[in-house]
C-alpha atoms as a PDB file:
ATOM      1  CA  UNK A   1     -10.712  21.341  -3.339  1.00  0.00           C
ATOM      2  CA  UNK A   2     -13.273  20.877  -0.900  1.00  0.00           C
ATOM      3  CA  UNK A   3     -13.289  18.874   2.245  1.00  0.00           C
ATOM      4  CA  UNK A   4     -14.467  15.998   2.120  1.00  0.00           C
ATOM      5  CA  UNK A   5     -17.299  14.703   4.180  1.00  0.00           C
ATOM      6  CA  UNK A   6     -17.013  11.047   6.287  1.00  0.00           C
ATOM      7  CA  UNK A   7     -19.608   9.196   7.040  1.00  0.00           C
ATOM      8  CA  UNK A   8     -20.089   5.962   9.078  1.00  0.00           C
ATOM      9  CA  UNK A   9     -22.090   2.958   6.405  1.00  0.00           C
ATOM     10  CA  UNK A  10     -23.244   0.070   8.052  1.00  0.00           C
ATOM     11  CA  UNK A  11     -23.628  -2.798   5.210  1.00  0.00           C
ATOM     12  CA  UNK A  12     -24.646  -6.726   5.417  1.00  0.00           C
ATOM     13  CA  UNK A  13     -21.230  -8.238   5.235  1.00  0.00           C
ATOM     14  CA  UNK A  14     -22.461  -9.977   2.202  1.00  0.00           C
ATOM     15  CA  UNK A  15     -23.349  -6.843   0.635  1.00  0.00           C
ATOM     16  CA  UNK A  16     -20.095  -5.539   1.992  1.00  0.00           C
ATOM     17  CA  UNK A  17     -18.004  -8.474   0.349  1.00  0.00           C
ATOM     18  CA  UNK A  18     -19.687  -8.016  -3.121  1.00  0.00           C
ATOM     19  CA  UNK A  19     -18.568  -4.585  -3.213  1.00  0.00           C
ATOM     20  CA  UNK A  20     -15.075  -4.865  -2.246  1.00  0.00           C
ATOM     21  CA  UNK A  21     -15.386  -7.737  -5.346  1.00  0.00           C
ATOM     22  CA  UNK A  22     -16.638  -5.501  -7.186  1.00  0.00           C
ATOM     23  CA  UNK A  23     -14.564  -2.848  -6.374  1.00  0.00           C
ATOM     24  CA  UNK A  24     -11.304  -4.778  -6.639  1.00  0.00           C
ATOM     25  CA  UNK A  25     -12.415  -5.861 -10.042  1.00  0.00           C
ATOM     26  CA  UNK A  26     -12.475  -2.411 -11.331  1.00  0.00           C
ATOM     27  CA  UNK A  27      -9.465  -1.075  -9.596  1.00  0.00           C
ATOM     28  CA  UNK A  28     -11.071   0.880  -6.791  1.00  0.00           C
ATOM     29  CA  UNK A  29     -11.446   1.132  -3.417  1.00  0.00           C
ATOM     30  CA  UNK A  30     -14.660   0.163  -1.867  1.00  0.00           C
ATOM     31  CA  UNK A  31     -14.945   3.977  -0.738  1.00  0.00           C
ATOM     32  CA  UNK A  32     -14.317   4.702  -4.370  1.00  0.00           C
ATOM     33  CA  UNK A  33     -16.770   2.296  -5.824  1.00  0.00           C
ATOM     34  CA  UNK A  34     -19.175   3.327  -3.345  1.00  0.00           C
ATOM     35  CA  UNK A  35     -19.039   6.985  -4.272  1.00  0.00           C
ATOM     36  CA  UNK A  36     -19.114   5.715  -7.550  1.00  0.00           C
ATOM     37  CA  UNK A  37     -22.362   4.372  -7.574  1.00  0.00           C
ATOM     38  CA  UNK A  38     -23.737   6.929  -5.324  1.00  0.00           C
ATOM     39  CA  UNK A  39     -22.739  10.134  -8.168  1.00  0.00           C
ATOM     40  CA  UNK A  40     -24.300   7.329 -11.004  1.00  0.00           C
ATOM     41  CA  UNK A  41     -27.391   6.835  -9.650  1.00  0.00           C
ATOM     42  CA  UNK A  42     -28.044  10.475  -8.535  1.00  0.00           C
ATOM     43  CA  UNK A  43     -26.999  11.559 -12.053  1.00  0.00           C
ATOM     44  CA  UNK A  44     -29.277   8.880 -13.815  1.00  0.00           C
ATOM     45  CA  UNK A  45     -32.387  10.165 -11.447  1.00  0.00           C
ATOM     46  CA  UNK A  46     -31.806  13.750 -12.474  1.00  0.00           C
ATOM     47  CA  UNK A  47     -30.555  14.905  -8.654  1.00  0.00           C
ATOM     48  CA  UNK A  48     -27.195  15.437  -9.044  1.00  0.00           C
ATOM     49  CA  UNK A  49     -26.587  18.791  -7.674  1.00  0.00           C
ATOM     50  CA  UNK A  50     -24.726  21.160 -10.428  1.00  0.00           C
ATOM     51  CA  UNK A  51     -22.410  22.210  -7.927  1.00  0.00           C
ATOM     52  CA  UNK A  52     -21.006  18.831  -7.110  1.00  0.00           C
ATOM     53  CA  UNK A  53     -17.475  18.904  -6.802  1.00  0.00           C
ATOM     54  CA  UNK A  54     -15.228  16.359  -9.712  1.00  0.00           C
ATOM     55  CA  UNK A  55     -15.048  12.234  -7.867  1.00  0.00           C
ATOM     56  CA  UNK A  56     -11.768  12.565  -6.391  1.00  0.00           C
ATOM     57  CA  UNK A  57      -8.595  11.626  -8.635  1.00  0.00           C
ATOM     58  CA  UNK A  58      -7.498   7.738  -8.805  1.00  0.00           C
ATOM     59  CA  UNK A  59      -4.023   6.765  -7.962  1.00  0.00           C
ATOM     60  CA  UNK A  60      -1.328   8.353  -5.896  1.00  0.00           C
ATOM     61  CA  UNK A  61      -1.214  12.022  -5.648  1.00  0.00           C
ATOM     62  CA  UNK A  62       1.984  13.726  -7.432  1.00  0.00           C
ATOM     63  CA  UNK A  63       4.730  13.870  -5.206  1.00  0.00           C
ATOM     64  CA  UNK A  64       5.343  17.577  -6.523  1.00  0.00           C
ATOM     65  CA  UNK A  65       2.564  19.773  -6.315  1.00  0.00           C
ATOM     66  CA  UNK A  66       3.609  21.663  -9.389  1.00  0.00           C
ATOM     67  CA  UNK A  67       3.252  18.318 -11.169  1.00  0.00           C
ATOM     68  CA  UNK A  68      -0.642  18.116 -10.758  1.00  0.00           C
ATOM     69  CA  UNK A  69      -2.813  19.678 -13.683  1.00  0.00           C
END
């Protein structure tokens, strides 16, 4: 898998606290949700790039790397 990039977000702490609501709400992180809306709203205006890696996998990684798929 690729690296993946970091980047520094600076939010209204209101905007900040909806998120992490929102986030919590559907079991995500407010990284996750974040991303999450980012890849939804490229894909619904028709620039997300084909070779976009897969969102990264929720939970806790396998403690086995032969377990993964």
């Amino acid at each position: 898998m690729a690296e993946r990039k970091s980047v520094l977000l600076r939010l209204d702490p209101a905007v900040h606290d909806a998120l992490t609501k929102w986030a919590n709400d559907e079991l995500r992180s407010a990284n996750a949700q974040i991303e999450f809306l980012l890849r939804r709203a490229l894909t619904e205006a028709g620039r997300m790039p084909g070779n976009a890696g897969k969102p990264a996998r929720r939970g806790r990684p396998p403690k086995d790397p032969k377990d993964s798929p």
